[in-house]
C-alpha atoms as a PDB file:
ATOM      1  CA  UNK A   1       0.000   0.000   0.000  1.00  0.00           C
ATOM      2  CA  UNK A   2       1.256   3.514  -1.196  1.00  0.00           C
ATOM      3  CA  UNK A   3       1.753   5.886   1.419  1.00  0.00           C
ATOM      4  CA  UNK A   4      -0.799   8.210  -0.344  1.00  0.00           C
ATOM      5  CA  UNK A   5      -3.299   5.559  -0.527  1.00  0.00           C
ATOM      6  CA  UNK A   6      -3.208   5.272   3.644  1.00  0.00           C
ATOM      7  CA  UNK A   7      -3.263   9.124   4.005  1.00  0.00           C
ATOM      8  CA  UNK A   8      -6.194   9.016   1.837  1.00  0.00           C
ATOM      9  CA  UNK A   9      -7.796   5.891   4.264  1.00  0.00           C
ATOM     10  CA  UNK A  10      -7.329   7.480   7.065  1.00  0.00           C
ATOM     11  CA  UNK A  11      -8.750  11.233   6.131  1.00  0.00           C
ATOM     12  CA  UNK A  12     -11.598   9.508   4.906  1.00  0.00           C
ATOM     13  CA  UNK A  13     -12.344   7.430   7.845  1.00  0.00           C
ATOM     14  CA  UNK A  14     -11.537  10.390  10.439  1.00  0.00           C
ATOM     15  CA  UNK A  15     -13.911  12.453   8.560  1.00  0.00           C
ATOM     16  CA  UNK A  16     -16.510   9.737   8.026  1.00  0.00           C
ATOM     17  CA  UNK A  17     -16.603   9.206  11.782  1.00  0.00           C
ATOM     18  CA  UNK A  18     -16.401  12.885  12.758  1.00  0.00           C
ATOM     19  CA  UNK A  19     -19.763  13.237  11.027  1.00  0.00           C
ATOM     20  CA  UNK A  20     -21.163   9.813  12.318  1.00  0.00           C
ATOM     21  CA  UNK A  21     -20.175  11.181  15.628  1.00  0.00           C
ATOM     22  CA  UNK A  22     -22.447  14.240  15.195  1.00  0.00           C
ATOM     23  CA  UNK A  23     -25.210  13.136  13.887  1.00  0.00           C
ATOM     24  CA  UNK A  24     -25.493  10.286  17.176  1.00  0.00           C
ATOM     25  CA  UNK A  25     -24.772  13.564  19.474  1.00  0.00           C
ATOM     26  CA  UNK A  26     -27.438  15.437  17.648  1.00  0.00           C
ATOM     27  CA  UNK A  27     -30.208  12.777  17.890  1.00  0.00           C
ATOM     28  CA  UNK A  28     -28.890  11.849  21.629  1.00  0.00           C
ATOM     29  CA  UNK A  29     -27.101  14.587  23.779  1.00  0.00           C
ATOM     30  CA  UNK A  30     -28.408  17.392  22.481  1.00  0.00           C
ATOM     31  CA  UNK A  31     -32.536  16.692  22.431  1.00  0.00           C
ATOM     32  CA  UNK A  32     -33.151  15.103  19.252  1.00  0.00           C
ATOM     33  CA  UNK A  33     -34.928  16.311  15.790  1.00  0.00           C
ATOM     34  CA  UNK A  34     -38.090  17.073  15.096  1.00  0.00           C
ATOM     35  CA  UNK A  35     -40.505  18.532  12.111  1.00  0.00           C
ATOM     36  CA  UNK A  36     -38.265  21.741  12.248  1.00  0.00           C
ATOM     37  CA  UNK A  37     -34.793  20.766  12.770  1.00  0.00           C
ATOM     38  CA  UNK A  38     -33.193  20.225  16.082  1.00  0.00           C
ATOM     39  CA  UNK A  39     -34.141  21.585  19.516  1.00  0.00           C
ATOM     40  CA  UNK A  40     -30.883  23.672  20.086  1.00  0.00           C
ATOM     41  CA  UNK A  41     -27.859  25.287  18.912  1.00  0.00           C
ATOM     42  CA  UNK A  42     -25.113  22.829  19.632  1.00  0.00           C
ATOM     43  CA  UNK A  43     -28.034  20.184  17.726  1.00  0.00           C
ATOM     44  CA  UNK A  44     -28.103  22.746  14.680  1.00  0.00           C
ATOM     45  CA  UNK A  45     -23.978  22.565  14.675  1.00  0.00           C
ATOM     46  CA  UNK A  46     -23.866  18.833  15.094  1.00  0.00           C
ATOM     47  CA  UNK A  47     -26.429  18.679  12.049  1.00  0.00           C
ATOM     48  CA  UNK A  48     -24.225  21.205   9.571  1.00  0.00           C
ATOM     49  CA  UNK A  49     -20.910  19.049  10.743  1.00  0.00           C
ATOM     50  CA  UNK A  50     -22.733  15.627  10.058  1.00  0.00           C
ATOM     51  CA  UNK A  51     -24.244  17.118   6.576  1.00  0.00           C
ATOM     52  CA  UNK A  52     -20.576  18.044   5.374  1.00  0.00           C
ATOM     53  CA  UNK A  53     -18.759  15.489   7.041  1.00  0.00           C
ATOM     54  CA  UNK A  54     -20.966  12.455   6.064  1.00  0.00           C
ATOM     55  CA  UNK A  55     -21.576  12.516   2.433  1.00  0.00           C
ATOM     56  CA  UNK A  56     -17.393  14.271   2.022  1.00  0.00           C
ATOM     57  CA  UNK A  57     -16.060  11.276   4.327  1.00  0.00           C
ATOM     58  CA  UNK A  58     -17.930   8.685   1.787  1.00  0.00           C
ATOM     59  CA  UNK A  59     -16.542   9.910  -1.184  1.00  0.00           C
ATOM     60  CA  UNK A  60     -12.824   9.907   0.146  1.00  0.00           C
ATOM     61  CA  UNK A  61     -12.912   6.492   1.038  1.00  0.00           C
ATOM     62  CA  UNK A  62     -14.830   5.199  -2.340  1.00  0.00           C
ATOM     63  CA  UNK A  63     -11.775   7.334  -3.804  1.00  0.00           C
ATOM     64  CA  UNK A  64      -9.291   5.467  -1.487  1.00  0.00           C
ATOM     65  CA  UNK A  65     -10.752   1.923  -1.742  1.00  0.00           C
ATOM     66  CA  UNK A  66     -10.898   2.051  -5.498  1.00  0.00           C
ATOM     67  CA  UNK A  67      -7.278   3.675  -5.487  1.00  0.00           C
ATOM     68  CA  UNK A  68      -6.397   0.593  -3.081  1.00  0.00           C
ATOM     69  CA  UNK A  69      -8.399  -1.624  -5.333  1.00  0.00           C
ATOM     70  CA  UNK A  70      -5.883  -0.413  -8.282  1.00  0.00           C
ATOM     71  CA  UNK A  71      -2.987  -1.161  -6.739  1.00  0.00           C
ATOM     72  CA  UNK A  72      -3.828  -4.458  -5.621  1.00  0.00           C
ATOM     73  CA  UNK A  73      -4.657  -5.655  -9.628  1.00  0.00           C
ATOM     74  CA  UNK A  74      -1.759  -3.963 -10.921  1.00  0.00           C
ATOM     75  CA  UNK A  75       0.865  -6.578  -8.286  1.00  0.00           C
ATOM     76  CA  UNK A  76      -0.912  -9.370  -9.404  1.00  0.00           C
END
């Protein structure tokens, strides 16, 4: 594995789990979600982190498993 390749892993995964991490706080800690949005600020923050962080995350790891997924063909 190219050193690249595991930077790109890892950023991925950190920023996957950052927004994972936010969007549990937001529906536990900090009261929930309901028909208009959360109950409170640090819910409202929680959803904008887990709305960029989520969908941003996903992409960098499809980008870093097919990446991985390339070099593993090309040894063979």
């Amino acid at each position: 594995m190219q050193s690249d390749t595991r930077k790109l892993l890892t950023t991925g995964t950190t920023i996957f789990l950052t927004g994972a991490i936010a969007a549990a706080l937001m529906l536990t800690v900090f009261g929930g979600v309901s028909k208009q949005g959360p109950h409170n600020n640090g819910g409202w923050l929680c959803l904008m982190l887990a709305m960029g962080c989520l969908p941003t995350g996903l992409l960098t790891l499809f980008l870093a498993l097919a990446k991985l997924l390339g070099e593993l063909t090309r040894r063979d």
